[in-house]
C-alpha atoms as a PDB file:
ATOM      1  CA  UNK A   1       0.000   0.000   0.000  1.00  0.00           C
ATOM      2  CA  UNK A   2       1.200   3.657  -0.735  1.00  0.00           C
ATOM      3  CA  UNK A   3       2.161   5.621   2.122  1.00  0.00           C
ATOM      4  CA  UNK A   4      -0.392   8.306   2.589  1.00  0.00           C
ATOM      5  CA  UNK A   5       0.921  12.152   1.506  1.00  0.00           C
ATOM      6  CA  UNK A   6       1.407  14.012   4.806  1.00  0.00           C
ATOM      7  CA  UNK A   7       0.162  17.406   4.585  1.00  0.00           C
ATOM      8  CA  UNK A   8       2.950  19.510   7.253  1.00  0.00           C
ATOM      9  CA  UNK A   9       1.902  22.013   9.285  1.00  0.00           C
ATOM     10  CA  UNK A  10       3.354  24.556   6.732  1.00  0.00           C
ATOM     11  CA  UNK A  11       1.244  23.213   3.758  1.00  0.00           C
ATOM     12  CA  UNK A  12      -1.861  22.924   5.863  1.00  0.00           C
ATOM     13  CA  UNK A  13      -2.107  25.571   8.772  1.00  0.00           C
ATOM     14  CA  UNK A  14      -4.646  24.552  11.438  1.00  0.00           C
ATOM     15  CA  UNK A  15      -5.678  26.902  14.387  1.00  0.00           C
ATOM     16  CA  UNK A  16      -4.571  26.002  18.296  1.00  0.00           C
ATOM     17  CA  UNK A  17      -8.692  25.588  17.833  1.00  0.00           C
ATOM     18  CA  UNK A  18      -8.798  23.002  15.494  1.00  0.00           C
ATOM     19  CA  UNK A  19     -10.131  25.073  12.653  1.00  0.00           C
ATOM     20  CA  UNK A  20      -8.476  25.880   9.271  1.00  0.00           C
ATOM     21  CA  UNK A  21      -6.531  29.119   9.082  1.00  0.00           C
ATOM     22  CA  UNK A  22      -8.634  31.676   6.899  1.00  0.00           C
ATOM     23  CA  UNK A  23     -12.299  30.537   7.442  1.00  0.00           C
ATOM     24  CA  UNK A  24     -11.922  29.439  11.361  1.00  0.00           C
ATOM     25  CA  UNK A  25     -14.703  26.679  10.599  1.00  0.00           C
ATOM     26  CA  UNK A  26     -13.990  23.020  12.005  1.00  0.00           C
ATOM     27  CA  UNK A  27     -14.914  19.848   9.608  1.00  0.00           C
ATOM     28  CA  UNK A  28     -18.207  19.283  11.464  1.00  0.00           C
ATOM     29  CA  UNK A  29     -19.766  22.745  10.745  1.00  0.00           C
ATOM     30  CA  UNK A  30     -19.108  21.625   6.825  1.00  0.00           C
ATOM     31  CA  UNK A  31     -22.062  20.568   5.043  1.00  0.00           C
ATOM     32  CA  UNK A  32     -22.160  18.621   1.555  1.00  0.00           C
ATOM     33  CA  UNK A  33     -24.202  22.036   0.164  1.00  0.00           C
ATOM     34  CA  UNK A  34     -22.534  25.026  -0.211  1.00  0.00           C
ATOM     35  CA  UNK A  35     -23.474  28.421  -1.175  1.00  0.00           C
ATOM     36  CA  UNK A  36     -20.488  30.848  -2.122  1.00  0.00           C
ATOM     37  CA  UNK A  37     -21.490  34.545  -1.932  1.00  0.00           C
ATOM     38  CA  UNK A  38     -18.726  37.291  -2.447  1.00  0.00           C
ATOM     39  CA  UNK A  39     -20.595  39.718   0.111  1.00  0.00           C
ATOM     40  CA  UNK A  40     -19.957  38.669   3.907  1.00  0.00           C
ATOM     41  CA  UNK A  41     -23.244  40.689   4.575  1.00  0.00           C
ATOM     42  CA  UNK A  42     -25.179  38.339   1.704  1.00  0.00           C
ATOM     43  CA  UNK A  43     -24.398  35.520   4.033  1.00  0.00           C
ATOM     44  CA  UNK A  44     -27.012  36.477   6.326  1.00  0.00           C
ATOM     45  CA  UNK A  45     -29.209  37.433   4.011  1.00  0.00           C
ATOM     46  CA  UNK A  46     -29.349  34.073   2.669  1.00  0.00           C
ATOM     47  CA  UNK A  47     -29.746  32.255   5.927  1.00  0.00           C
ATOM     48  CA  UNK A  48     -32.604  34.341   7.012  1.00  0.00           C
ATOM     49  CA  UNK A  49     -34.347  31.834   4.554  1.00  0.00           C
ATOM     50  CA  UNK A  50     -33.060  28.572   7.134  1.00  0.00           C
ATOM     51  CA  UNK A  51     -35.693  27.057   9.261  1.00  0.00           C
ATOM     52  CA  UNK A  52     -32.352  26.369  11.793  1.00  0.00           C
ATOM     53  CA  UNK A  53     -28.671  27.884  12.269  1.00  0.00           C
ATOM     54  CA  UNK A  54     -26.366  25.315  13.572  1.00  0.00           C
ATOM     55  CA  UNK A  55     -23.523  27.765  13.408  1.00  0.00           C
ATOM     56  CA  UNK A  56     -21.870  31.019  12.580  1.00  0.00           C
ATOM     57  CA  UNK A  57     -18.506  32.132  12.344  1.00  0.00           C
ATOM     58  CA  UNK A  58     -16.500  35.410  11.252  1.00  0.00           C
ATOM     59  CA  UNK A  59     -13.380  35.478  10.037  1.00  0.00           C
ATOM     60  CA  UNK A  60     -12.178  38.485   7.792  1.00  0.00           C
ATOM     61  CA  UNK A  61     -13.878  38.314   4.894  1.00  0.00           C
ATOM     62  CA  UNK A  62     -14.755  34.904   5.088  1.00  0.00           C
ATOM     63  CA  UNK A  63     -18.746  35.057   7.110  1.00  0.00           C
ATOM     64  CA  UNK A  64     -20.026  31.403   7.149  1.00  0.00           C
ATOM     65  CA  UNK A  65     -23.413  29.888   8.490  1.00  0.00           C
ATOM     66  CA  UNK A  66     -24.350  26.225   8.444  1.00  0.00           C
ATOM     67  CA  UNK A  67     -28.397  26.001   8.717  1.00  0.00           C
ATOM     68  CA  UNK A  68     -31.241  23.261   7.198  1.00  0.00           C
ATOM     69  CA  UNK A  69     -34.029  24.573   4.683  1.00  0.00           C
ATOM     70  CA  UNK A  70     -36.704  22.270   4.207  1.00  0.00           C
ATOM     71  CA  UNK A  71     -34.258  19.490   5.807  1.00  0.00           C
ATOM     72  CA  UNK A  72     -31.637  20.435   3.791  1.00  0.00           C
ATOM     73  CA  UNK A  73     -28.387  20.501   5.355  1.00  0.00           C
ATOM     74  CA  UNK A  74     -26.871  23.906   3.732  1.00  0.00           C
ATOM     75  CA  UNK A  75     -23.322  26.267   4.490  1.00  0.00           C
ATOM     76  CA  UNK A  76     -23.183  29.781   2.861  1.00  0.00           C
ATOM     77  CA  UNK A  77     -19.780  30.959   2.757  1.00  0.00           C
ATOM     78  CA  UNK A  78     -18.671  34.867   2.032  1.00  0.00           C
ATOM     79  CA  UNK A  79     -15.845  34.386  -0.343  1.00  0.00           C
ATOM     80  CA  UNK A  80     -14.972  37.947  -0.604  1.00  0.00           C
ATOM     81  CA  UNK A  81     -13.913  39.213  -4.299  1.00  0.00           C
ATOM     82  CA  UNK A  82     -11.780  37.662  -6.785  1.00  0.00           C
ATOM     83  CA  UNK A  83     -10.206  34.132  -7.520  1.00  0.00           C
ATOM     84  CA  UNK A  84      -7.724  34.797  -5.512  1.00  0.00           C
ATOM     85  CA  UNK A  85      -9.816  34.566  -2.666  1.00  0.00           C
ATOM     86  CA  UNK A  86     -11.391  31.857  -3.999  1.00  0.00           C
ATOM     87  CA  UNK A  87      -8.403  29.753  -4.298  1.00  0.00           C
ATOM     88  CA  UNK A  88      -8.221  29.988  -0.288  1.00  0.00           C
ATOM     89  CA  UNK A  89     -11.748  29.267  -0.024  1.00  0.00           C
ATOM     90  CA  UNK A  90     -11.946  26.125  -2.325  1.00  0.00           C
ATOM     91  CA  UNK A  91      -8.708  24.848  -0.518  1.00  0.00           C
ATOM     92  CA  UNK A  92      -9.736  25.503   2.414  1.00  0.00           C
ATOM     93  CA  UNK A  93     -13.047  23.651   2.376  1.00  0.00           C
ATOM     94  CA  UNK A  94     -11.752  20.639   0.179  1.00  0.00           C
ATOM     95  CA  UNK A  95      -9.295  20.618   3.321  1.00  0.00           C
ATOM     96  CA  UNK A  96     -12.062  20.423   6.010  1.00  0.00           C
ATOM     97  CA  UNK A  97     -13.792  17.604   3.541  1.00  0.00           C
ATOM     98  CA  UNK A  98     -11.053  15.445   2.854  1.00  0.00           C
ATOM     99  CA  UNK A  99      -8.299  15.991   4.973  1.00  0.00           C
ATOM    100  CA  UNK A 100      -8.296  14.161   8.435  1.00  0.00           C
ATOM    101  CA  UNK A 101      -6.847  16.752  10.411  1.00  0.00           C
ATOM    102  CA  UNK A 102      -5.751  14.469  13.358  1.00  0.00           C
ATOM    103  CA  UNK A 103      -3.098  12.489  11.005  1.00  0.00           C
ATOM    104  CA  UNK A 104      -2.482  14.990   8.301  1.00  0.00           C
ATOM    105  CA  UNK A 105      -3.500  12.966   5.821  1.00  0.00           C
ATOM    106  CA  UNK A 106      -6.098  12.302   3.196  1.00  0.00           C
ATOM    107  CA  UNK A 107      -9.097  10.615   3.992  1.00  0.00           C
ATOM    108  CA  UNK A 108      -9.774   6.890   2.846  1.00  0.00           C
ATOM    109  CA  UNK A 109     -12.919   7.891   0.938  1.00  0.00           C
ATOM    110  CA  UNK A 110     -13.855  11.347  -0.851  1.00  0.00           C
ATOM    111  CA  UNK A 111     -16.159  13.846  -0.068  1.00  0.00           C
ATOM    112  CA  UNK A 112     -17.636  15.382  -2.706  1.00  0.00           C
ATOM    113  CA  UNK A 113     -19.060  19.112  -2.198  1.00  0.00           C
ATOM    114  CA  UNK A 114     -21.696  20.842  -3.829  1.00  0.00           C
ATOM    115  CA  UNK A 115     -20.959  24.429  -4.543  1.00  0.00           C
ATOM    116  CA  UNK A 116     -23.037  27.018  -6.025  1.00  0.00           C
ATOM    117  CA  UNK A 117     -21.950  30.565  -6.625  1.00  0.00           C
ATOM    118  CA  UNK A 118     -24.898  33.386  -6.301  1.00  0.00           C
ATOM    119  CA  UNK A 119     -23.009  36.554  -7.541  1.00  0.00           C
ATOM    120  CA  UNK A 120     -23.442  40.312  -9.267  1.00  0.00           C
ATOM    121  CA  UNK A 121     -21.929  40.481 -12.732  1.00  0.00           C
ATOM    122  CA  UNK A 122     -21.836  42.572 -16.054  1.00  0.00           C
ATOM    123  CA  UNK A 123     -24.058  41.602 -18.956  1.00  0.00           C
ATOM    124  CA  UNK A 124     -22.396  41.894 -22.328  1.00  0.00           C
ATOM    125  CA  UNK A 125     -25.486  41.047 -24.420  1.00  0.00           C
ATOM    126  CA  UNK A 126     -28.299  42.558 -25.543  1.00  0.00           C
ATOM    127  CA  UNK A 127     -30.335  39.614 -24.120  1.00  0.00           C
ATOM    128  CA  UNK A 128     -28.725  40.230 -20.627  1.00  0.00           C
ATOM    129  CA  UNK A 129     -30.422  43.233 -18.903  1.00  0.00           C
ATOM    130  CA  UNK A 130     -30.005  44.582 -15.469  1.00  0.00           C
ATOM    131  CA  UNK A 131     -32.282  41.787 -13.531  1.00  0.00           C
ATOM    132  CA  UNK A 132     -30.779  39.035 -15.652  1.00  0.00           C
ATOM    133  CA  UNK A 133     -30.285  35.639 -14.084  1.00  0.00           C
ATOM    134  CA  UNK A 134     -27.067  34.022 -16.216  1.00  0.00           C
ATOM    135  CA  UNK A 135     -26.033  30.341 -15.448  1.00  0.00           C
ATOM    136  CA  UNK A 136     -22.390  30.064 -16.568  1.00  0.00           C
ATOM    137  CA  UNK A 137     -21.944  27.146 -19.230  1.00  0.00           C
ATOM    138  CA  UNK A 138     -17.972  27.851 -19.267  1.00  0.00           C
ATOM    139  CA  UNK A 139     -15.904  30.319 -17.934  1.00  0.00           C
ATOM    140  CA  UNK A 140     -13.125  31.975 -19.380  1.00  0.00           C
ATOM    141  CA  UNK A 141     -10.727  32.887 -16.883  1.00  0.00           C
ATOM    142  CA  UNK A 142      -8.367  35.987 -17.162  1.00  0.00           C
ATOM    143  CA  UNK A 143      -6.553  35.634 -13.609  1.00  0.00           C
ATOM    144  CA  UNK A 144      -4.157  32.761 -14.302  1.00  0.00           C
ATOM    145  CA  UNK A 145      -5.149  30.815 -10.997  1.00  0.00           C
ATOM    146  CA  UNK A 146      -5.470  27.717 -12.525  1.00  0.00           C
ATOM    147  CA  UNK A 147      -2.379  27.378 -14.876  1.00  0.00           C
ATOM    148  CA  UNK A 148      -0.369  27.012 -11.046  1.00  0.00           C
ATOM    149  CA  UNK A 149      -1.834  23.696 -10.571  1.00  0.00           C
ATOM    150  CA  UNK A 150      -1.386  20.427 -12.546  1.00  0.00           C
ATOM    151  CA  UNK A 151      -3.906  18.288 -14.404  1.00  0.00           C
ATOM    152  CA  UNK A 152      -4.846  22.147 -15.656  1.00  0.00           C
ATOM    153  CA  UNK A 153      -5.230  20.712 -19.704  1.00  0.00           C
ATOM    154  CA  UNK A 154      -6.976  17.664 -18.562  1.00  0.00           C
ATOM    155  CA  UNK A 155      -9.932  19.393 -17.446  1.00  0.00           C
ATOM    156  CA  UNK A 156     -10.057  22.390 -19.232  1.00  0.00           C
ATOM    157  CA  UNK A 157     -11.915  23.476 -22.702  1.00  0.00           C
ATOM    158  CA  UNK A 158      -8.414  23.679 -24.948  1.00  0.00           C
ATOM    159  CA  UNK A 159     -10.127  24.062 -28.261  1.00  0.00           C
ATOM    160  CA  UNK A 160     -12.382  27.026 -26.932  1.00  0.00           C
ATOM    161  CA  UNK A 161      -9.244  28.044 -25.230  1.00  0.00           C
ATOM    162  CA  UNK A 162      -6.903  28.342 -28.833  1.00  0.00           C
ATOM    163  CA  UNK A 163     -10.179  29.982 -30.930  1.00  0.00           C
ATOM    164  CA  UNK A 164     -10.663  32.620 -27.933  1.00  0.00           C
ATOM    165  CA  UNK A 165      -7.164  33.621 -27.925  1.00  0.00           C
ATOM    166  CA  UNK A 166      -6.622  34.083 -31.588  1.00  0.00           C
ATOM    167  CA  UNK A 167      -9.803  35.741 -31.803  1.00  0.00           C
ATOM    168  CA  UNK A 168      -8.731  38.480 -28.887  1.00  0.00           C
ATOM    169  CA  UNK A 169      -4.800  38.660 -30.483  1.00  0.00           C
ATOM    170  CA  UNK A 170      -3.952  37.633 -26.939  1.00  0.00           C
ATOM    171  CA  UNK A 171      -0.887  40.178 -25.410  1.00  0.00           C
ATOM    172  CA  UNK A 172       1.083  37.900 -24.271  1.00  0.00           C
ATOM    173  CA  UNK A 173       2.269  39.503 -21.466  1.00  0.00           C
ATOM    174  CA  UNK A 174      -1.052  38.601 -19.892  1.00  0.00           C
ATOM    175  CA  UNK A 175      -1.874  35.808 -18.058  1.00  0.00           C
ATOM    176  CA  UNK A 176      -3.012  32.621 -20.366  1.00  0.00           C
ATOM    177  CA  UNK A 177      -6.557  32.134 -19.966  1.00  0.00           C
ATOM    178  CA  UNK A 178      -8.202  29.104 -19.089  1.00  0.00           C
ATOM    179  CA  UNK A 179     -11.495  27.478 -19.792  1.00  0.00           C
ATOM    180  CA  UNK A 180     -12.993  25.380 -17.752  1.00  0.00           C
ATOM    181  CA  UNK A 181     -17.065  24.049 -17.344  1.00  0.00           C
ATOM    182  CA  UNK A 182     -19.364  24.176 -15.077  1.00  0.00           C
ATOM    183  CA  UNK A 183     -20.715  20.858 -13.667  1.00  0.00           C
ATOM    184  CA  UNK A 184     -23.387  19.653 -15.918  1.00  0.00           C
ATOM    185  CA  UNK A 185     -25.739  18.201 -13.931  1.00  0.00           C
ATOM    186  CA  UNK A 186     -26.097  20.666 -11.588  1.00  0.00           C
ATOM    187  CA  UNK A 187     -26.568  23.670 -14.396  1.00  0.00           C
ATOM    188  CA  UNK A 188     -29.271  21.996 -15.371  1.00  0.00           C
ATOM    189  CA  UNK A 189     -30.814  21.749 -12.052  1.00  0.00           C
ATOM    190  CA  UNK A 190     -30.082  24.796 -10.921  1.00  0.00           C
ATOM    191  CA  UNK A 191     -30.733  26.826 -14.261  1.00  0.00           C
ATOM    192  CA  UNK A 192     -34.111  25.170 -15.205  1.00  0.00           C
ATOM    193  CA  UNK A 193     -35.634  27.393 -18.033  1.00  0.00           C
ATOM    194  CA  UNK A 194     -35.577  30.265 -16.309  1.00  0.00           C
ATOM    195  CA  UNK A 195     -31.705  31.415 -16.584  1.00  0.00           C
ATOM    196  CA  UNK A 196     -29.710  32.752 -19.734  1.00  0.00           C
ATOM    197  CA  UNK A 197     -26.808  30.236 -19.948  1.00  0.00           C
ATOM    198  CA  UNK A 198     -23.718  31.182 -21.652  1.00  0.00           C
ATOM    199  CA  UNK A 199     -19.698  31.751 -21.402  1.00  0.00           C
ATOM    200  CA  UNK A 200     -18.560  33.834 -18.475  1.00  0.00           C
ATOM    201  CA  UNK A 201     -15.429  35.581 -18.343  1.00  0.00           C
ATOM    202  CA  UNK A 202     -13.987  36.039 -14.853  1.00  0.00           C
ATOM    203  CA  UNK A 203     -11.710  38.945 -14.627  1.00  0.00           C
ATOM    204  CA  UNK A 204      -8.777  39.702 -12.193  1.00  0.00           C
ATOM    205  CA  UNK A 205      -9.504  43.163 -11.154  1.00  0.00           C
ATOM    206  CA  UNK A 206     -12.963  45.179 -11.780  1.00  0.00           C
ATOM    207  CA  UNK A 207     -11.890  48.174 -13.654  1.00  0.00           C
ATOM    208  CA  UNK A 208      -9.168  48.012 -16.209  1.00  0.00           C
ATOM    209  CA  UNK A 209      -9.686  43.628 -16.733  1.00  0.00           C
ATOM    210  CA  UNK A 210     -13.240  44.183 -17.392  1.00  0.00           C
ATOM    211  CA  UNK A 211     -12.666  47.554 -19.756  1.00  0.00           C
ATOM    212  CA  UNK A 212     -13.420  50.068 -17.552  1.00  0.00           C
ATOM    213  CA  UNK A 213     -11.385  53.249 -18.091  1.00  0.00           C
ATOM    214  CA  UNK A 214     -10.771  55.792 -15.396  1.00  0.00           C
ATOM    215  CA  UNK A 215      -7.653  58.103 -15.170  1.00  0.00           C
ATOM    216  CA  UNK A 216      -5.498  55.237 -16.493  1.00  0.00           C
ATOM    217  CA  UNK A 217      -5.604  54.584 -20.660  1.00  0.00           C
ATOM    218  CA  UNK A 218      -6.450  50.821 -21.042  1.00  0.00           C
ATOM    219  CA  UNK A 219      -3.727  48.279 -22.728  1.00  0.00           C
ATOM    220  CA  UNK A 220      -6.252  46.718 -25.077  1.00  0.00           C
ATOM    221  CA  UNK A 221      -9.096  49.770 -25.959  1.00  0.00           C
ATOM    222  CA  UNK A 222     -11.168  47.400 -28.467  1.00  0.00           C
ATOM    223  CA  UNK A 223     -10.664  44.408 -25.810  1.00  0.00           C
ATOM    224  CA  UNK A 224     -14.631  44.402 -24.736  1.00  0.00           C
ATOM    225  CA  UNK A 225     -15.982  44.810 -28.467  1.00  0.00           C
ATOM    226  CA  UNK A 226     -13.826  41.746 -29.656  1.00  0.00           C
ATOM    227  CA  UNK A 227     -15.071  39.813 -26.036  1.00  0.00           C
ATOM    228  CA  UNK A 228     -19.023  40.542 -27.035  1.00  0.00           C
ATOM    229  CA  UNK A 229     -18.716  39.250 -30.345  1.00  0.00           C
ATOM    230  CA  UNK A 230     -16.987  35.898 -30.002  1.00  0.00           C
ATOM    231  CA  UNK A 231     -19.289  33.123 -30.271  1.00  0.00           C
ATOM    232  CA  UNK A 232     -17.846  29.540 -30.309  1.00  0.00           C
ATOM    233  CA  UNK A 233     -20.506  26.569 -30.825  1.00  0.00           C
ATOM    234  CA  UNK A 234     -23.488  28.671 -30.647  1.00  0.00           C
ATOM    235  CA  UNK A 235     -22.221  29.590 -27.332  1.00  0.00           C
ATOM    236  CA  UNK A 236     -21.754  33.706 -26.942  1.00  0.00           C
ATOM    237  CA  UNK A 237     -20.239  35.518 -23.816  1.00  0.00           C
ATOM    238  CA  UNK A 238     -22.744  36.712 -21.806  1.00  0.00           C
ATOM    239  CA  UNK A 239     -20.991  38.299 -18.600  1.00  0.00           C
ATOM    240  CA  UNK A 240     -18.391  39.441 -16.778  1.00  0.00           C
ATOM    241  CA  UNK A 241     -17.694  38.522 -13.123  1.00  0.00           C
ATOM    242  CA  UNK A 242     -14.509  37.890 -11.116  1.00  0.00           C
ATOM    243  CA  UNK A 243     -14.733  34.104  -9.479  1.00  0.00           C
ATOM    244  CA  UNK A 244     -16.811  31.331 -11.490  1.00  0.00           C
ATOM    245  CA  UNK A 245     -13.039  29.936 -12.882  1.00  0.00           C
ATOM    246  CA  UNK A 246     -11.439  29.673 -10.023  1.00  0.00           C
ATOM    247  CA  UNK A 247     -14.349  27.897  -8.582  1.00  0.00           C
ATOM    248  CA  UNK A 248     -15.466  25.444 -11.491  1.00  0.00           C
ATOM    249  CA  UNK A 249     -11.544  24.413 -11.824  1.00  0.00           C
ATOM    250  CA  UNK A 250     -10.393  24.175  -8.894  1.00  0.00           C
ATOM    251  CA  UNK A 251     -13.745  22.066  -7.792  1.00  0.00           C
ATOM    252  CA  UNK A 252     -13.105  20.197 -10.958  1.00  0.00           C
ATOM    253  CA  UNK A 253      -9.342  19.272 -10.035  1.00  0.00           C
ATOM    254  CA  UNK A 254     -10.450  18.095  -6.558  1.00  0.00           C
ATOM    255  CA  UNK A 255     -13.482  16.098  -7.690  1.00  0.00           C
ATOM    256  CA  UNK A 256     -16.152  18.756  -6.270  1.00  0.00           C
ATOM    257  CA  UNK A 257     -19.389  19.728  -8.131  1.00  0.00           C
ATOM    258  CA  UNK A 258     -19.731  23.498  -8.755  1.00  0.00           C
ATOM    259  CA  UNK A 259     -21.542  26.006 -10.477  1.00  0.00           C
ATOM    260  CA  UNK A 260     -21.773  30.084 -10.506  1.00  0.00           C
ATOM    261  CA  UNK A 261     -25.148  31.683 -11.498  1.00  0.00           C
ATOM    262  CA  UNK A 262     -25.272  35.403 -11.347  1.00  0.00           C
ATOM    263  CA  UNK A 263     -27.678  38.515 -11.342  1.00  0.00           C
ATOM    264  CA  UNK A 264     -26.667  41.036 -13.934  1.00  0.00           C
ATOM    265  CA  UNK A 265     -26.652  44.681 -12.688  1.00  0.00           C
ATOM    266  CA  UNK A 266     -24.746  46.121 -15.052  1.00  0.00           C
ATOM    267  CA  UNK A 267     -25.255  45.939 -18.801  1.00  0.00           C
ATOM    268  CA  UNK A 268     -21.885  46.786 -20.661  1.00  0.00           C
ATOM    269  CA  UNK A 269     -23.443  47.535 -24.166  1.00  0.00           C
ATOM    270  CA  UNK A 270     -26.613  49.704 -22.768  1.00  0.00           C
ATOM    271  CA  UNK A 271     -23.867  51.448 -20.499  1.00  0.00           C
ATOM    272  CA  UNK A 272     -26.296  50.972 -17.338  1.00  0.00           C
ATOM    273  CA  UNK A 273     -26.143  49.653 -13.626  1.00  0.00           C
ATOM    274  CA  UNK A 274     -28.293  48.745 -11.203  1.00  0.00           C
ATOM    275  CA  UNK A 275     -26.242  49.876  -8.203  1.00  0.00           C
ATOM    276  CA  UNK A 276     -29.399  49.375  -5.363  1.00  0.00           C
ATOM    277  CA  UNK A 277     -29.901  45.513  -6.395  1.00  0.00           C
ATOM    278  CA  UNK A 278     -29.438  44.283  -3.162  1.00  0.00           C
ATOM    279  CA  UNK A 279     -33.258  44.042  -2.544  1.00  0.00           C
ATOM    280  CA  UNK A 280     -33.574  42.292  -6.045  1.00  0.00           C
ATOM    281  CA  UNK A 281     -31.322  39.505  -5.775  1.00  0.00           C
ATOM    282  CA  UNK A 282     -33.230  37.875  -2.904  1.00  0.00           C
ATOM    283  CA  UNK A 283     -35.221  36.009  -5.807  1.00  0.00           C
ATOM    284  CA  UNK A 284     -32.165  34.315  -7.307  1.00  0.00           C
ATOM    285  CA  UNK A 285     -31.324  33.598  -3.706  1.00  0.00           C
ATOM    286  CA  UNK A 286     -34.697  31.454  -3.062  1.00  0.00           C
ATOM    287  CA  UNK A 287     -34.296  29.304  -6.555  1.00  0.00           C
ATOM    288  CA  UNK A 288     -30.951  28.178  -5.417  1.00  0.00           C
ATOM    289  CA  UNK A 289     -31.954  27.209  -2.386  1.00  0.00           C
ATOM    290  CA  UNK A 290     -35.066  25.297  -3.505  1.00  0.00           C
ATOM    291  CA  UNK A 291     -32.663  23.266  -6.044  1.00  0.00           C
ATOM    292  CA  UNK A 292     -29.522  22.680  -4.904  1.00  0.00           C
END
């Protein structure tokens, strides 16, 4: 039998408390359903829905609750912005799943998470309004997180991959984007009919990654009019956000099932936002929870 990787105290930092470093949470308060917000104040927000809390815990950025609606056994988790973050999140909870944190070493049998994001993004279609729900089919993603780990090609979309870049005349002093899916199954049970489903593109930063100009000129001025009119397969790019990558390849690399579906309030081409939809999202908030 193989000896069993040991995970040292460097790799896999543990609090005097028994919980992992960044989210404080302990691998009972875990459930197998997980909802990933950005906003550590759209954690509660989504638990007001639970008929119980089991839990709550604070932690930077990182706000979690572990409740049951209608006897199901649910964790929202603030992820704060960016896949950055995420890539501490996803660890982090893959960790609690699968890690026994007695021996420092990987469980005998795998967990398997399910993980849906309910974000805010940009619309980039004239079918995506402010009030949109988009499901993302595949996401693009701009930040690079994923070319650091390996089996990257294995799971990744490289055909989409080479068209996209020779469509956008990639700089190559960029990061190389990745592609990656969404988990099928759960798209489809999550989206229903009643969600535009599409390609997202997950930026590293908000303003200049997603072309917005401020004070500073933009590298790549044309870069958002070549991004709305690729279309690969039928498939077009709906949106702009800054996490569904990180979180569909990452969950796909550790065996996880994960999804992002966001509300759009901010169309690109009409040059409008919807900067009070905090009291609007609440409905995307009550379909995941009914099918996840």
């Amino acid at each position: 039998m193989d000896k069993k990787k040991y995970f040292a105290a460097s790799e896999l930092l543990i609090n005097e408390d028994g919980s992992i470093f960044h989210l404080h949470l302990k691998p009972e308060q875990l459930a197998d359903k997980v909802i990933l917000v950005g906003d550590p104040g759209r954690v509660a927000l989504v638990a007001s829905h639970f008929d119980t809390k089991e839990c709550e815990v604070e932690s930077r950025e990182f706000h979690t609750i572990t409740g049951t609606y209608k006897g199901k056994r649910i964790t929202v988790q603030s992820t704060g912005i960016g896949c950055d973050n995420i890539d501490i999140v996803l660890n982090e909870l893959d960790a609690l799943a699968n890690i026994d944190f007695k021996t420092r070493t990987e469980k005998d049998t795998h967990r398997t998470l399910t993980l849906v994001r309910i974000g805010t993004c940009g619309g980039l279609q004239p079918d995506t309004p402010s009030g949109t729900y988009v499901a993302s089919i595949k996401s693009i993603g701009f930040d690079g997180l994923l070319n650091f780990y390996a089996g990257r090609n294995e799971v990744c979309d490289l055909d989409l991959e080479a068209a996209f870049t020779e469509h956008m005349h990639w700089n190559p002093q960029l990061c190389a984007p990745y592609v990656i899916d969404g988990d099928k199954e759960l798209i489809d049970r999550i989206a229903q009919n009643d969600m535009v489903r599409g390609i997202t593109i997950a930026c590293g930063g908000f303003f200049g990654p997603q072309g917005r100009e401020l004070r500073i000129p933009l590298a790549d001025p044309e870069q958002n009019k070549k991004v709305e009119c690729f279309e690969y397969n039928g498939l077009r790019i709906t949106n702009f956000e800054m996490e569904s990558s990180a979180l569909a390849g990452l969950s796909a690399l550790m065996g996880h099932k994960a999804m992002t579906c966001c509300m759009v309030i901010a169309n690109r081409l009409a040059q409008k936002a919807n900067t009070g939809y905090k009291n609007t999202i609440d409905g995307l908030i009550e379909k995941v929870l009914e099918r996840i």
